[in-house]
C-alpha atoms as a PDB file:
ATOM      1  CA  UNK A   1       0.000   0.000   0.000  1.00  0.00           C
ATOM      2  CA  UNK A   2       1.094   3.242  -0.756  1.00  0.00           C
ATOM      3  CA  UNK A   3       1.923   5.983   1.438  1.00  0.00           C
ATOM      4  CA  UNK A   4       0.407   9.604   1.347  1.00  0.00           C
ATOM      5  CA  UNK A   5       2.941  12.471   0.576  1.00  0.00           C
ATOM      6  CA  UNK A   6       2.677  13.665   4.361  1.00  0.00           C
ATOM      7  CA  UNK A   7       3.377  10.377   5.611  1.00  0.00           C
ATOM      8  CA  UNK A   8       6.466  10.086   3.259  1.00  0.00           C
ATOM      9  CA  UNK A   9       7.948  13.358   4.168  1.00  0.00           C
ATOM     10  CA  UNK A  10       7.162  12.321   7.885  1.00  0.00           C
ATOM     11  CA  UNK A  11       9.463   8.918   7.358  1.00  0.00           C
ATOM     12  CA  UNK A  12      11.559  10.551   5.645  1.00  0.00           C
ATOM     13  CA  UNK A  13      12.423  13.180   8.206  1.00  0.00           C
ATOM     14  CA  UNK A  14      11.783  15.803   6.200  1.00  0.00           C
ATOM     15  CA  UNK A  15       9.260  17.657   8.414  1.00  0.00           C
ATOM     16  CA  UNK A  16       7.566  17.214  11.911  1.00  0.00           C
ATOM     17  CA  UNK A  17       4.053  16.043  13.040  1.00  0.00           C
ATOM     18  CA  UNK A  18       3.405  19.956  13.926  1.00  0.00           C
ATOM     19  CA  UNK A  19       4.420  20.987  10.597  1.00  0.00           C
ATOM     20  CA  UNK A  20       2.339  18.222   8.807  1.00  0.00           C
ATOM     21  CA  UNK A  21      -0.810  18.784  10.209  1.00  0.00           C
ATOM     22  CA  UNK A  22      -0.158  22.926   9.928  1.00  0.00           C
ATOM     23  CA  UNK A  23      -0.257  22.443   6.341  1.00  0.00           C
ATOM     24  CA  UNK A  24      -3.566  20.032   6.387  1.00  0.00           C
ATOM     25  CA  UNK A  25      -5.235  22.972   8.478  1.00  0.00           C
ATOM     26  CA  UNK A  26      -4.013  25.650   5.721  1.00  0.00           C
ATOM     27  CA  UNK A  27      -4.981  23.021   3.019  1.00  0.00           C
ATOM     28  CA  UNK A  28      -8.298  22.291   4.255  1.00  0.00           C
ATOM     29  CA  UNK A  29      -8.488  26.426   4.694  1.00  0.00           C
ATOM     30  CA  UNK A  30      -7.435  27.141   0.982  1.00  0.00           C
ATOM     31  CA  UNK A  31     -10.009  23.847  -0.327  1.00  0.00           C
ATOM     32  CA  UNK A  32     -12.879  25.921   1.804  1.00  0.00           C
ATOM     33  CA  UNK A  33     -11.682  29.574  -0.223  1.00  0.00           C
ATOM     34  CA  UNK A  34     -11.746  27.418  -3.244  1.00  0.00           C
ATOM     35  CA  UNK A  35     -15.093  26.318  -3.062  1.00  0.00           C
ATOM     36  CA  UNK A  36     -16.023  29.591  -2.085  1.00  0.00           C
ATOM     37  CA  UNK A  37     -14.527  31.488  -5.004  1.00  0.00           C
ATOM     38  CA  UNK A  38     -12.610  33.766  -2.649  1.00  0.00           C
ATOM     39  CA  UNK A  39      -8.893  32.583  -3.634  1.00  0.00           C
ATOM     40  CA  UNK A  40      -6.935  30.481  -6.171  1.00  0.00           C
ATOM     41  CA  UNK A  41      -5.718  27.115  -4.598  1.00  0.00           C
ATOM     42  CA  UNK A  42      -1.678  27.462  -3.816  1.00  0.00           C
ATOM     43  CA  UNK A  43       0.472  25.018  -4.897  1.00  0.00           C
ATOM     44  CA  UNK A  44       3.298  26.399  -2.654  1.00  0.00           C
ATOM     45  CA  UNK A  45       2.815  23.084  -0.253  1.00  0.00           C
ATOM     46  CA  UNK A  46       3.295  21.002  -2.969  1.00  0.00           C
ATOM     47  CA  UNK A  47       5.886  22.535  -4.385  1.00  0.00           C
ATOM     48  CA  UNK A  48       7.835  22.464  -1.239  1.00  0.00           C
ATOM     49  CA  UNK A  49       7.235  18.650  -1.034  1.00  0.00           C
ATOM     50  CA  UNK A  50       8.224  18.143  -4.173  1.00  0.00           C
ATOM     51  CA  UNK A  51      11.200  20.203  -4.071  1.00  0.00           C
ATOM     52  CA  UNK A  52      12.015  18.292  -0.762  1.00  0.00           C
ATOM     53  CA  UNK A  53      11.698  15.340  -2.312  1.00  0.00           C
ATOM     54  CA  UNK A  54      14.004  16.070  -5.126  1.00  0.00           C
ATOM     55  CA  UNK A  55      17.109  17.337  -2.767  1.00  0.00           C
ATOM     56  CA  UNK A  56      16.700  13.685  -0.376  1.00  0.00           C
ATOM     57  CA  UNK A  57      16.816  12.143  -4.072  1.00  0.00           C
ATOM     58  CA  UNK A  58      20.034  14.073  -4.993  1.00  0.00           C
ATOM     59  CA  UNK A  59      21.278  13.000  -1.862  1.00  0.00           C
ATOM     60  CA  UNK A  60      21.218   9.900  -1.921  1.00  0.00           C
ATOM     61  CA  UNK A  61      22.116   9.345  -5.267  1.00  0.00           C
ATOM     62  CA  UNK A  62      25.327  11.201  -4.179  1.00  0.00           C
ATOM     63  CA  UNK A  63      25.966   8.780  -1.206  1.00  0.00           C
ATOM     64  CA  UNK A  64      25.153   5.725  -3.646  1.00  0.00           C
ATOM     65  CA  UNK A  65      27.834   7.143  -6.136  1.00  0.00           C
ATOM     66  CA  UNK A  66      30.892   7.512  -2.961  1.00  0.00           C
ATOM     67  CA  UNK A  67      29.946   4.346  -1.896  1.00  0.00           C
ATOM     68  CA  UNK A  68      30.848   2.729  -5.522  1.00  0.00           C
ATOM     69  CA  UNK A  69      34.174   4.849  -5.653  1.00  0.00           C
ATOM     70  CA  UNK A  70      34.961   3.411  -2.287  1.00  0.00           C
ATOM     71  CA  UNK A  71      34.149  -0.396  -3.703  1.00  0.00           C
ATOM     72  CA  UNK A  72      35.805   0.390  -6.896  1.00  0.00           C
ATOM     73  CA  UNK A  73      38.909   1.786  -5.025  1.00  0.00           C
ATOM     74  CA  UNK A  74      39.094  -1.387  -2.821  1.00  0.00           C
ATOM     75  CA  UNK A  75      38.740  -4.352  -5.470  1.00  0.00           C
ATOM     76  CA  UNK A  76      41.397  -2.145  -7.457  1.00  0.00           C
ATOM     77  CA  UNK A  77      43.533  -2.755  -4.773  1.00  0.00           C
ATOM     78  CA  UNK A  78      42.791  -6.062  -3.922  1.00  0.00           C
ATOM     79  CA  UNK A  79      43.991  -7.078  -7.636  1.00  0.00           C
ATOM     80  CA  UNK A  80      47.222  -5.081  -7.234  1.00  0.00           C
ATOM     81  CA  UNK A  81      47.779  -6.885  -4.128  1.00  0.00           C
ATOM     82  CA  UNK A  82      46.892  -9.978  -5.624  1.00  0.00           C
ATOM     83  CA  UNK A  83      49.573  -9.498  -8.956  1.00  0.00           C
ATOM     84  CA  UNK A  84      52.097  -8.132  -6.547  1.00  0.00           C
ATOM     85  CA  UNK A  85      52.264 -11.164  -4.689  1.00  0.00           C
ATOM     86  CA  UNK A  86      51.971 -13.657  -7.648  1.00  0.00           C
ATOM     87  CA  UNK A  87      54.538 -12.203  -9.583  1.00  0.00           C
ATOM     88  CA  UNK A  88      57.351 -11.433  -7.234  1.00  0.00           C
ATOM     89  CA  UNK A  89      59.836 -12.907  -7.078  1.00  0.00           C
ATOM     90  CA  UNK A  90      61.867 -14.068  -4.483  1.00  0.00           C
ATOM     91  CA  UNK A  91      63.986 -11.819  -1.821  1.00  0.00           C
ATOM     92  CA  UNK A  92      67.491 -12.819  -2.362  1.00  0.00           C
ATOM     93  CA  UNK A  93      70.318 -12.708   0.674  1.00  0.00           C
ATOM     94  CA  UNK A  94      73.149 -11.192  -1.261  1.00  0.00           C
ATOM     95  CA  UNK A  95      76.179  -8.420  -0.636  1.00  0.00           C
ATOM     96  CA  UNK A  96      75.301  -7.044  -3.749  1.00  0.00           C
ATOM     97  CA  UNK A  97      72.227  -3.688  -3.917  1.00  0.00           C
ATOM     98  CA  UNK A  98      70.742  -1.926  -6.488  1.00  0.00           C
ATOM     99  CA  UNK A  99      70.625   1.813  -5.613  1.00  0.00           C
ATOM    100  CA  UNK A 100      67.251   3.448  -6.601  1.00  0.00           C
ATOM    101  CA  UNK A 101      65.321   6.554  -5.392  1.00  0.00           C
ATOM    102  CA  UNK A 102      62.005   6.373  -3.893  1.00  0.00           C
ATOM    103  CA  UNK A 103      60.361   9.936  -2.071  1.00  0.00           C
ATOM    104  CA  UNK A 104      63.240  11.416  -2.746  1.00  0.00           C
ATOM    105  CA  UNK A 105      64.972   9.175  -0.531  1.00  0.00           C
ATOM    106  CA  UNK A 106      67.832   6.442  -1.389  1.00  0.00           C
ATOM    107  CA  UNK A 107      66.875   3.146  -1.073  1.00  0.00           C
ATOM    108  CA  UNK A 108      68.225  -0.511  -1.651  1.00  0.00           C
ATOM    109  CA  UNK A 109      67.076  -4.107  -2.401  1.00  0.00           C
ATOM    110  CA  UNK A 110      69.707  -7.298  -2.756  1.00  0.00           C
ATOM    111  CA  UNK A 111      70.133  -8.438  -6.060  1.00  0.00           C
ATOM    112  CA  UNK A 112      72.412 -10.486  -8.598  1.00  0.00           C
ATOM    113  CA  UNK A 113      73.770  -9.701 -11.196  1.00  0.00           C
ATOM    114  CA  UNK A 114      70.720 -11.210 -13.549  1.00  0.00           C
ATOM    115  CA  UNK A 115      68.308  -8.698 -11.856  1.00  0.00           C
ATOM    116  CA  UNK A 116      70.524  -5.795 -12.051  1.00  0.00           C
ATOM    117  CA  UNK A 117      70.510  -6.049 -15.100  1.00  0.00           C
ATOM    118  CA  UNK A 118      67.167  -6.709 -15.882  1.00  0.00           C
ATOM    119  CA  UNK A 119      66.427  -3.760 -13.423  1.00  0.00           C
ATOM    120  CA  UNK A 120      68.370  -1.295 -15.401  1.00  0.00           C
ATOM    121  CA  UNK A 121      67.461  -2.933 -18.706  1.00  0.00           C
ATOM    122  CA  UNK A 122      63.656  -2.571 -18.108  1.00  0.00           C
ATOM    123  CA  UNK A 123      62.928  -6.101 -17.778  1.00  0.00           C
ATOM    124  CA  UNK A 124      62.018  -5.626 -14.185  1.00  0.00           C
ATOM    125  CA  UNK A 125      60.119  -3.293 -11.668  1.00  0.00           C
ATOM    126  CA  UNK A 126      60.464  -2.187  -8.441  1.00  0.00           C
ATOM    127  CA  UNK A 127      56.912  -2.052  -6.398  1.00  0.00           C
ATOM    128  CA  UNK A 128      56.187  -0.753  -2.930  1.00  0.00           C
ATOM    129  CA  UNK A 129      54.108  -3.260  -1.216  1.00  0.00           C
ATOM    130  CA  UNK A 130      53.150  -3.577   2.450  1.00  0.00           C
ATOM    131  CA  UNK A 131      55.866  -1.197   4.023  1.00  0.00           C
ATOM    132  CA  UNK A 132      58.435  -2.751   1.641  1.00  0.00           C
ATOM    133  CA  UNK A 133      59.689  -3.174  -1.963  1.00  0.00           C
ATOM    134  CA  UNK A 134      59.390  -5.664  -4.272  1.00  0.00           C
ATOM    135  CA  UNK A 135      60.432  -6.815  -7.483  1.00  0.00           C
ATOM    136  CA  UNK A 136      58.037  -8.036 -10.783  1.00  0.00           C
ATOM    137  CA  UNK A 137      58.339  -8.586 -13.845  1.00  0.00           C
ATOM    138  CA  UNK A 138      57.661  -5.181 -16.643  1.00  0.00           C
ATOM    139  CA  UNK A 139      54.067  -7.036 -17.514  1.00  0.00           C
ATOM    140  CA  UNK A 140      53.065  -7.044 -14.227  1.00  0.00           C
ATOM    141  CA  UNK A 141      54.182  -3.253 -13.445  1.00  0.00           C
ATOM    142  CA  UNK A 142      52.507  -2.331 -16.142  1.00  0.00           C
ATOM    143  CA  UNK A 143      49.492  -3.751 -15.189  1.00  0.00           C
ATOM    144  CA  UNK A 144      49.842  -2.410 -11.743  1.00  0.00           C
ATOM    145  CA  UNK A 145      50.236   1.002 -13.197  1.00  0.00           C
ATOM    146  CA  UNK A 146      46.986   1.208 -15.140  1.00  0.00           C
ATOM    147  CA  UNK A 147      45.579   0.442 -11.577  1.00  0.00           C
ATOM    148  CA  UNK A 148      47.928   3.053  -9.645  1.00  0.00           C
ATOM    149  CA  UNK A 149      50.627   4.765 -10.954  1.00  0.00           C
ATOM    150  CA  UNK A 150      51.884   5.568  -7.272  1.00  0.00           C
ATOM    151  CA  UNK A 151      52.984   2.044  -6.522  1.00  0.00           C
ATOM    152  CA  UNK A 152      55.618   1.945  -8.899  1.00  0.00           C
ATOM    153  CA  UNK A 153      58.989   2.886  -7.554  1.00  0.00           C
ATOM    154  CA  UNK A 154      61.145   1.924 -10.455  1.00  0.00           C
ATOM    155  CA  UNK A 155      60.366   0.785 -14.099  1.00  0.00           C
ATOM    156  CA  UNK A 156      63.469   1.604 -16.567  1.00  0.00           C
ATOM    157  CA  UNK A 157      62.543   2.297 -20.038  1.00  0.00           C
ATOM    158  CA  UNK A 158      63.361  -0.616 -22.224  1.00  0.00           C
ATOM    159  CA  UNK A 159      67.110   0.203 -23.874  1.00  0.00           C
ATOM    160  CA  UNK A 160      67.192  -1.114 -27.586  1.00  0.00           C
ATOM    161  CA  UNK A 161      69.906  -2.202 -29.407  1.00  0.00           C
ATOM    162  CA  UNK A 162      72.289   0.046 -30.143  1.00  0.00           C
ATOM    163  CA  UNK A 163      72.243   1.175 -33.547  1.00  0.00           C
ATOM    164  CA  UNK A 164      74.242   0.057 -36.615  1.00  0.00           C
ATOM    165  CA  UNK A 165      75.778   3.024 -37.887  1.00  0.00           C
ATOM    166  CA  UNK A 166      76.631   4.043 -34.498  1.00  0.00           C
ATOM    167  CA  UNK A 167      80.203   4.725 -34.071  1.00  0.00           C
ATOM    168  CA  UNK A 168      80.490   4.481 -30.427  1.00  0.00           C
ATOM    169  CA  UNK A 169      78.830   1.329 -30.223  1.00  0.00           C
ATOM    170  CA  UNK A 170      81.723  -0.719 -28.822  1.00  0.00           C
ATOM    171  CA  UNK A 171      81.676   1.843 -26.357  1.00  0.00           C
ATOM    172  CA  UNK A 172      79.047   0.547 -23.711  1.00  0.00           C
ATOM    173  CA  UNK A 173      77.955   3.342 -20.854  1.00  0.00           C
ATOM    174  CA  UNK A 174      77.225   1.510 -17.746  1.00  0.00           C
ATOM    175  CA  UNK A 175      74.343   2.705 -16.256  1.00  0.00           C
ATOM    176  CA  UNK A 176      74.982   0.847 -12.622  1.00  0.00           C
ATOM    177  CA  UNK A 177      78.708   1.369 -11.433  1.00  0.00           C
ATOM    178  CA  UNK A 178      80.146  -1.185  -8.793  1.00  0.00           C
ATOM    179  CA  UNK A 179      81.751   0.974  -6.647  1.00  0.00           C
END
C-alpha cells in the first residue's frame, strides 16, 4: 500500500508532526476559499514537497555514487595486491644492492647480477608493497600502473639495441657502477 505524501515526508524526516498537520489545516483552509470562489488554490505546499523530495533524491544518489568509488577503489587494490604477490619474485640474501630513489629518498634491495641487469634494462620493476619493496616482472608493473601509478617505484625504459651506424657502439655506458 502506498503511502500519502505527508506520511512520506514524515518517514523521511523531512518535516515534523506539527508541521504536517499545519499544512492540512491551511490546506483544508485554501479547499474551503476554493469552493467559495474567494482565492486560487496554492500550490506552494506542494511545491515544497516536491522540491524536498528532489534534494533527499540528490542525496542519496550522491551517497550511492561515494559508496561505488569506495568499492571500486578497494577491489582495485585487492587485484594489485593480488599481482604483486603472484609475480614477485623471491627476496634474495646477497652483498650485492641496487641503488634506486624512492620519495626522494635512497633506497636498496639485494640483487644479482641477472636482476641488475634486468632492473636497469627494463625487464624488471620495483613495487612498494606492504611497508616494503618488491620486485616483478615489466608485464606485471605495467598492469599495476593502469591500476595506480603511485605504486611503482622503479620501471626503466626498455634500452634497444644500439644502432648500426653508431660509431660508439663498442663503447658501452654503464648505467649501474660497482663501486
Amino acid at each position: 500500500m502506498s503511502l500519502s505524501l505527508r506520511d512520506q515526508l514524515l518517514k523521511a524526516g523531512l518535516v515534523n508532526e506539527k508541521q504536517a498537520k499545519q499544512a492540512e489545516r491551511q490546506k483544508k483552509k485554501q479547499q474551503k476559499m476554493v469552493n467559495k470562489g474567494q482565492a486560487e488554490a496554492d500550490d506552494s505546499t506542494r511545491q515544497a514537497a516536491a522540491r524536498a523530495l528532489a534534494e533527499k533524491a540528490a542525496k542519496d544518489q550522491e551517497l550511492n555514487r561515494q559508496q561505488q568509488e569506495k568499492a571500486e577503489q578497494k577491489a582495485r587494490k585487492a587485484q594489485i595486491k593480488q599481482l604483486i604477490e603472484s609475480c614477485r619474485l623471491p627476496k634474495l640474501d646477497s652483498d650485492d644492492y641496487y641503488n634506486f630513489v624512492d620519495q626522494k629518498k635512497v633506497k636498496r634491495i639485494a640483487v644479482n647480477e641477472l636482476m641488475r641487469n634486468k632492473l636497469s634494462s627494463g625487464s624488471l620493476a620495483i613495487v612498494s608493497h606492504g611497508g616494503g619493496y618488491e620486485v616483478i616482472p615489466r608485464d606485471a608493473a605495467l598492469k599495476i600502473q593502469e591500476r595506480d601509478a603511485s605504486r611503482i617505484v622503479l620501471l626503466s625504459e626498455r634500452t634497444e639495441a644500439p644502432e648500426e651506424d653508431d660509431p660508439y657502439a663498442a663503447y658501452q655506458v654503464p648505467d649501474d657502477l660497482m663501486w
